[in-house]
Protein backbone atom coordinates (compact mmCIF):
# COMPACT_ATOMS: atom_id res chain seq x y z
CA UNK A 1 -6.61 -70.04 -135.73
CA UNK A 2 -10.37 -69.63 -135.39
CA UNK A 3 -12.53 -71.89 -138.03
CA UNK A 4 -14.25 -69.86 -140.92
CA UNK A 5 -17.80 -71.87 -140.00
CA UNK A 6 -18.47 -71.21 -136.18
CA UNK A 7 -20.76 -74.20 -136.00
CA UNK A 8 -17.78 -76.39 -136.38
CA UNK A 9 -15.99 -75.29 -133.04
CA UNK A 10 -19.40 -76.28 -131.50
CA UNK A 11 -19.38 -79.68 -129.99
CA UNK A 12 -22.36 -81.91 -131.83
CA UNK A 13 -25.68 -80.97 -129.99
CA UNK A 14 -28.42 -83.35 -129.83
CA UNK A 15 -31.13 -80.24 -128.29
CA UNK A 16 -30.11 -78.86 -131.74
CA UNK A 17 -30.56 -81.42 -134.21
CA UNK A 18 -34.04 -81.80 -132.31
CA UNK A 19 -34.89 -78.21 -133.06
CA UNK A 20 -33.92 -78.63 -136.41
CA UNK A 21 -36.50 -81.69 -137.22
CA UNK A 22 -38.83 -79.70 -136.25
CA UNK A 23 -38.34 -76.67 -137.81
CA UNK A 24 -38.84 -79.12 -140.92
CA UNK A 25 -42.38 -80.83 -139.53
CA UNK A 26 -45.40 -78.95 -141.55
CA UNK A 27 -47.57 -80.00 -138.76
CA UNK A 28 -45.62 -77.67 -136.40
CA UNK A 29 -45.60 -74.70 -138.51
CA UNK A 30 -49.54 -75.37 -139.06
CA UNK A 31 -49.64 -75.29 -135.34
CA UNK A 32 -47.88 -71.98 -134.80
CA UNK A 33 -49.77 -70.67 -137.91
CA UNK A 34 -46.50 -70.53 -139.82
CA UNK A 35 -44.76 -67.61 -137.13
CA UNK A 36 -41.83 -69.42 -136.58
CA UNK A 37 -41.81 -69.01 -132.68
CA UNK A 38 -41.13 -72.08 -130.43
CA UNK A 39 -42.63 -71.26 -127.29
CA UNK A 40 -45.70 -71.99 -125.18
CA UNK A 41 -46.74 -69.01 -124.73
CA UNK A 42 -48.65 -66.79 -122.17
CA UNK A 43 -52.67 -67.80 -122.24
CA UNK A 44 -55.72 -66.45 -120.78
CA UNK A 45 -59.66 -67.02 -121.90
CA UNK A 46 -58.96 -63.92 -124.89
CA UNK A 47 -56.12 -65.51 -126.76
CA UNK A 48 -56.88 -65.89 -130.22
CA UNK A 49 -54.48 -68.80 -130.80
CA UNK A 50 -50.20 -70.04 -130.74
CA UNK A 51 -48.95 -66.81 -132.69
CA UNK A 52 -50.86 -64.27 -130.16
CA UNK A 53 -49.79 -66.52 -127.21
CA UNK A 54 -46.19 -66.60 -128.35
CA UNK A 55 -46.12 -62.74 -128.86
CA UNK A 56 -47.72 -62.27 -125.25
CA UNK A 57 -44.94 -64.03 -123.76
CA UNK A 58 -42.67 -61.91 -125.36
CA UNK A 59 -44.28 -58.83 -124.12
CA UNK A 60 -44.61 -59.88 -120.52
CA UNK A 61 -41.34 -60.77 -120.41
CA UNK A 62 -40.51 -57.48 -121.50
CA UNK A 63 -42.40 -55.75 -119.20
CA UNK A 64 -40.43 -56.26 -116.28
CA UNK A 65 -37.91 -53.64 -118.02
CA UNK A 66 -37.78 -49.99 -116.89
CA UNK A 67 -37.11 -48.70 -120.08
CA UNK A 68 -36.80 -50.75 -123.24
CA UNK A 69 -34.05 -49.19 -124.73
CA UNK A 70 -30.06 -50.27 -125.50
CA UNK A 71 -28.06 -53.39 -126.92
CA UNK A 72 -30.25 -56.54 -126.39
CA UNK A 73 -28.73 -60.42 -126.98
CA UNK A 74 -31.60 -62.81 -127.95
CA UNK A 75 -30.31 -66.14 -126.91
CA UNK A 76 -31.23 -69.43 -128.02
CA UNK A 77 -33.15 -67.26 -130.72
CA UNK A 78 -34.38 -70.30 -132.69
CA UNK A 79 -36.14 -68.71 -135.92
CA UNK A 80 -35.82 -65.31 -134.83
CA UNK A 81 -39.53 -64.66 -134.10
CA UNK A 82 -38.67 -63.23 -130.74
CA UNK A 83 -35.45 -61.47 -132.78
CA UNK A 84 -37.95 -59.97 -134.78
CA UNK A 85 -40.79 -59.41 -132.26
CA UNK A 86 -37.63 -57.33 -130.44
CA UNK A 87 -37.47 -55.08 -133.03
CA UNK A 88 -41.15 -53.22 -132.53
CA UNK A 89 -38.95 -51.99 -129.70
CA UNK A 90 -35.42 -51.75 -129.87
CA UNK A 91 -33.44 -50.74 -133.28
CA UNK A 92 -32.55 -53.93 -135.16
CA UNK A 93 -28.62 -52.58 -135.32
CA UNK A 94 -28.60 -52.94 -131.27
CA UNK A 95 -30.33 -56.46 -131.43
CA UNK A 96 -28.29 -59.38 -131.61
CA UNK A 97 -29.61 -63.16 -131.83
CA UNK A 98 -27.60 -66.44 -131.12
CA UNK A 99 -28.11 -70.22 -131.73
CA UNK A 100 -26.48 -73.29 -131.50
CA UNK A 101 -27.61 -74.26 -134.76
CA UNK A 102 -26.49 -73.23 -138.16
CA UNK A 103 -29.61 -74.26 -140.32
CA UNK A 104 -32.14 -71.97 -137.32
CA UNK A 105 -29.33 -69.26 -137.44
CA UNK A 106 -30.09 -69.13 -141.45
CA UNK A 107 -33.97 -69.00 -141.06
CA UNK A 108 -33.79 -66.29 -138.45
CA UNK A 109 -31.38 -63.63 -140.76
CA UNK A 110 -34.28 -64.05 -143.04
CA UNK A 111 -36.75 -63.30 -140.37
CA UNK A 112 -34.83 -60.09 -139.09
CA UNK A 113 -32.71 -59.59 -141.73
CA UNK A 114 -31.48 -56.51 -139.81
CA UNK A 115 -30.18 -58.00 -137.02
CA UNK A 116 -27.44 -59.35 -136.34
CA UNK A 117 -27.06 -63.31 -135.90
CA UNK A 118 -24.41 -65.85 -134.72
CA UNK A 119 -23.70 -69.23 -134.18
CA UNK A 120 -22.57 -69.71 -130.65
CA UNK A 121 -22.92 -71.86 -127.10
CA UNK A 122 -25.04 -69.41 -125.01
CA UNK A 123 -22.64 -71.35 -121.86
CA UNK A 124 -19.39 -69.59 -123.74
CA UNK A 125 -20.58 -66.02 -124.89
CA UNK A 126 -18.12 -64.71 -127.17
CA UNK A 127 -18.34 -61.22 -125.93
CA UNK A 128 -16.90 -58.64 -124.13
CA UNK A 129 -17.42 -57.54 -120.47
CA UNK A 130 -20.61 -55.49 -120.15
CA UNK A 131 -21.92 -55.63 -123.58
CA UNK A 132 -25.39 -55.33 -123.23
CA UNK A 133 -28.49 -54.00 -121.81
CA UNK A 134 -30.57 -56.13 -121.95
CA UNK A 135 -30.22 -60.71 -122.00
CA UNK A 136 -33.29 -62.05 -123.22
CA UNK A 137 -33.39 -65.98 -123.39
CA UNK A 138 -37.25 -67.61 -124.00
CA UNK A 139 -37.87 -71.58 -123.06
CA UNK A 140 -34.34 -72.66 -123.36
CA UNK A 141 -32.33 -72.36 -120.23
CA UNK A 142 -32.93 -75.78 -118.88
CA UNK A 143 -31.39 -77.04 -121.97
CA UNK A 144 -28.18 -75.50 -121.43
CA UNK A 145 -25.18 -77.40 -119.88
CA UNK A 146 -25.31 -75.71 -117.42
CA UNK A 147 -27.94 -73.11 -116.16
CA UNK A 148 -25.61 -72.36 -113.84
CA UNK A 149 -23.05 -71.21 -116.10
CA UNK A 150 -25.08 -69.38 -118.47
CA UNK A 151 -26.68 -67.53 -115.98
CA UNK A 152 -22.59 -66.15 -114.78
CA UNK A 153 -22.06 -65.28 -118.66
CA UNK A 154 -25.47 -63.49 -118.74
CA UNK A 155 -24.17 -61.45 -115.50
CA UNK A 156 -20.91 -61.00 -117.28
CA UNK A 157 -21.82 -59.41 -120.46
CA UNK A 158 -24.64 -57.22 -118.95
CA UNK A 159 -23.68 -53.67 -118.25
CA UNK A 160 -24.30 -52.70 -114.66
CA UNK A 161 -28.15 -52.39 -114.48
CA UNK A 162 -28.85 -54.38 -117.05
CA UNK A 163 -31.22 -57.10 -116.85
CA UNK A 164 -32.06 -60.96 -117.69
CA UNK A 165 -34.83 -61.99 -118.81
CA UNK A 166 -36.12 -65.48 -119.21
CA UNK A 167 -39.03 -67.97 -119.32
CA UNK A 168 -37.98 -71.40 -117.76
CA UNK A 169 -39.15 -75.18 -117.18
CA UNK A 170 -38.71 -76.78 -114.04
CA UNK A 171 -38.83 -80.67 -114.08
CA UNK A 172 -38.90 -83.22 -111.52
CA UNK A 173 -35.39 -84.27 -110.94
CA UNK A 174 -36.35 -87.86 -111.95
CA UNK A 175 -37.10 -86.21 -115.27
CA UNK A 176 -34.19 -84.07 -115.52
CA UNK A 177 -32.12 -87.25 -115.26
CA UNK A 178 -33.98 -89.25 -117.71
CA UNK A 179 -35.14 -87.20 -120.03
CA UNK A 180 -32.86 -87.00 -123.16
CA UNK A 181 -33.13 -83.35 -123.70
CA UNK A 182 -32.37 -82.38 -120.19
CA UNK A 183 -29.81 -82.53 -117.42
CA UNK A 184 -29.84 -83.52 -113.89
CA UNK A 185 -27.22 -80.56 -112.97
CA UNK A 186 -30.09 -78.15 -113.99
CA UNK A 187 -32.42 -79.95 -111.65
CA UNK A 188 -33.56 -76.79 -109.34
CA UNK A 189 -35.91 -77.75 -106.46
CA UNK A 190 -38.15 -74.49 -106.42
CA UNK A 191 -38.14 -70.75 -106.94
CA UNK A 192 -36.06 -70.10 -103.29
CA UNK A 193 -33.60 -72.34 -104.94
CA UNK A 194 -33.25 -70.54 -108.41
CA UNK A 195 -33.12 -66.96 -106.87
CA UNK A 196 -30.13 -68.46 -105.10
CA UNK A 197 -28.42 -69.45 -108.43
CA UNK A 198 -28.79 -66.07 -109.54
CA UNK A 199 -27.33 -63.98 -106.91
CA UNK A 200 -24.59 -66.91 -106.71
CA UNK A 201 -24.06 -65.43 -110.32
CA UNK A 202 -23.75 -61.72 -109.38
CA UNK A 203 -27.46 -60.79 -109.74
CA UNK A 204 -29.89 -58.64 -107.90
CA UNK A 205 -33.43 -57.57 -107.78
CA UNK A 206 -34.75 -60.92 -108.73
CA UNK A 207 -38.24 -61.84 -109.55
CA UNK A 208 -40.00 -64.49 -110.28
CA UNK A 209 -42.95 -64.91 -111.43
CA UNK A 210 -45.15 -68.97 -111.94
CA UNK A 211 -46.87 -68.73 -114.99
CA UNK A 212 -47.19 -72.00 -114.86
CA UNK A 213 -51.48 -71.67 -115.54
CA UNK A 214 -50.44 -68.75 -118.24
CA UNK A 215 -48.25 -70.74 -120.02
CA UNK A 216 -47.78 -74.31 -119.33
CA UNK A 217 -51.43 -75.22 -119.04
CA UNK A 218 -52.81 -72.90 -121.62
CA UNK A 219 -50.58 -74.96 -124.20
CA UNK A 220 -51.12 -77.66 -122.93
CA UNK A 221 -55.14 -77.38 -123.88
CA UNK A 222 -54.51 -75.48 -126.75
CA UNK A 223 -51.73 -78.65 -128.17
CA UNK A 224 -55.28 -80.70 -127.34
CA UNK A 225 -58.07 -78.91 -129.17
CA UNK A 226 -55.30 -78.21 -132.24
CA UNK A 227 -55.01 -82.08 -132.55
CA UNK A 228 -58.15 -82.82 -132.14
CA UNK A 229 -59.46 -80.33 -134.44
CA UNK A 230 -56.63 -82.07 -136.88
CA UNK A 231 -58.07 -85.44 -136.40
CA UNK A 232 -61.39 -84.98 -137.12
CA UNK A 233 -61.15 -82.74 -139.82
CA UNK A 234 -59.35 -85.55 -141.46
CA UNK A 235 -55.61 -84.17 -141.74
CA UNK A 236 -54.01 -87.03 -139.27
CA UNK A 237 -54.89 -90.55 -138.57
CA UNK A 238 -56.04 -91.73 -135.28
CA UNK A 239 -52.36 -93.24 -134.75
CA UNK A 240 -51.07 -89.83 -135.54
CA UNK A 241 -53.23 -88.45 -133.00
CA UNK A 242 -52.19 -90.55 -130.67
CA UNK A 243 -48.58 -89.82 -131.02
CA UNK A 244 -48.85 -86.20 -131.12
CA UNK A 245 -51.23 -86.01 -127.75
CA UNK A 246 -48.51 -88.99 -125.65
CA UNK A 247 -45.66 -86.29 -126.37
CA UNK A 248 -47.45 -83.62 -124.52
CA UNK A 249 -49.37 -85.87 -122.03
CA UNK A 250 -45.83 -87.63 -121.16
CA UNK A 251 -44.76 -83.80 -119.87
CA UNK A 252 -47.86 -83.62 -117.24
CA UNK A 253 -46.38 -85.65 -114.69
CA UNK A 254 -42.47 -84.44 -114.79
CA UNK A 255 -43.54 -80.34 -115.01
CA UNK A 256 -43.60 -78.74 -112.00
CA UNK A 257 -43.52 -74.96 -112.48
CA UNK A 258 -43.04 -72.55 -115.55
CA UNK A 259 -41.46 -68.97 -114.27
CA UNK A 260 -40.93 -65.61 -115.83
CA UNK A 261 -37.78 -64.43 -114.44
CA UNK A 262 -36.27 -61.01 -114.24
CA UNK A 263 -32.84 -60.64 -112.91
CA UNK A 264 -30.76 -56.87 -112.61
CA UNK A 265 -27.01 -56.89 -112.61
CA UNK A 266 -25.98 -54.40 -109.72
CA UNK A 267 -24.80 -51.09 -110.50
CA UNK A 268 -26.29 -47.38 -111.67
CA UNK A 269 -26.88 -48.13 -115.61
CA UNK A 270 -24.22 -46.51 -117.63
CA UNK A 271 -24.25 -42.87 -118.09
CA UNK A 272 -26.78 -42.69 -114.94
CA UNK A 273 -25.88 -39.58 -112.30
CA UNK A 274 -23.54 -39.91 -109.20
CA UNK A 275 -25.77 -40.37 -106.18
């Protein structure tokens, strides 16, 4: 018999719990002026700040879609700012979120109340064969246990021409193995190596794009001047200053390239003409 509370057939998830502190810090909803995204973002010399970076990632992301139309699954939706970023686009009945965590599950029905939410491993989709459109999945692929296999669950539920989307981290792989948050299966040694996983999992018509300027680095500076700005204006001590700038100066060293990746599942999209 299935269990009434889907987080409870989810084995305990330390990425998760981690997510949830911080959805609980005040400093890091000051520093994504209280949007309730989690990403880095995509940065040039215009951006106004975290919120118009976050959004911007969204959108380039979705502009390696044809059409932005059908059934989209927002995966590791955290908050449900992308969920509800989605909906400028797509109607909120044909947009569907998923976390491994109750508590940001909660937070993002509030968000995109219109949506539709559920707690759930994205490595063991609980849906059926050619589902969607289109698999979105922003900063949280390296997380998953594996890559690998989400990326043959993304292929599976996708309708033929449907596409994946997804920002991604690459780390060192002495990084992936010591790093607490990450795993050394997803260690991937560059972008020849990563198309490969893809088409291993039934896709075509990759690209990839490094945004690792864009996004990495323009965070990076921006995570910098916010603290900084914190410090002197008095809202953190010098120890807290400290603290926040080693967590983002440890990263330097084990990042090696942020990508925006597109990914088509092969086949005419439904409904499309014989050739």
């Amino acid at each position: 018999m299935k269990s009434p509370n889907p987080a409870a057939d989810l084995p305990a998830n330390p990425v998760g719990e981690r997510y949830d502190r911080m959805v609980d810090s005040p400093m890091h909803c000051r520093y994504y002026e209280d949007s309730d995204f989690l990403n880095y973002g995509y940065w040039d010399e215009t951006t106004a700040g975290q919120k118009e970076a976050s959004e911007r990632l969204v959108e380039k992301l979705l502009d390696f879609l044809p059409v932005r139309q059908g059934r989209v699954l927002d995966v590791a939706c955290g908050k449900g700012a992308t969920t509800r970023y989605l909906c400028r686009y797509f109607r909120p009945a044909q947009i569907t979120g998923i976390n491994i965590s109750e508590k940001q599950v909660s937070i993002a029905r509030r968000n995109a109340p219109d949506c539709d939410f559920r707690v759930m491993d994205a490595t063991r989709l609980d849906f059926a064969d050619a589902s969607f459109d289109v698999v979105l999945c922003v900063e949280a692929a390296f997380h998953f246990r594996t890559r690998q296999r989400f990326f043959h669950e993304a292929c599976r539920i996708l309708k033929p021409g449907g596409w994946l989307l997804l920002s991604d981290i690459l780390m060192c792989k002495e990084a992936e193995k010591r790093r607490r948050y990450r795993h050394e299966e997803n260690y991937v040694r560059d972008e020849s190596e990563y198309r490969r996983q893809l088409e291993a999992a039934g896709f075509a018509r990759v690209e990839l794009v490094d945004a690792t300027e864009a996004c990495w680095k323009g965070h990076f500076m921006n995570v910098v001047r916010f603290f900084h700005e914190q410090y002197f204006a008095g809202e953190i001590s010098r120890q807290q200053l400290a603290d926040h700038l080693r967590l983002s100066y440890d990263r330097v060293p084990d990042t090696e390239k942020y990508l925006l990746v597109a990914a088509m599942k092969p086949g005419p999209p439904a409904g499309a003409p014989e050739p």
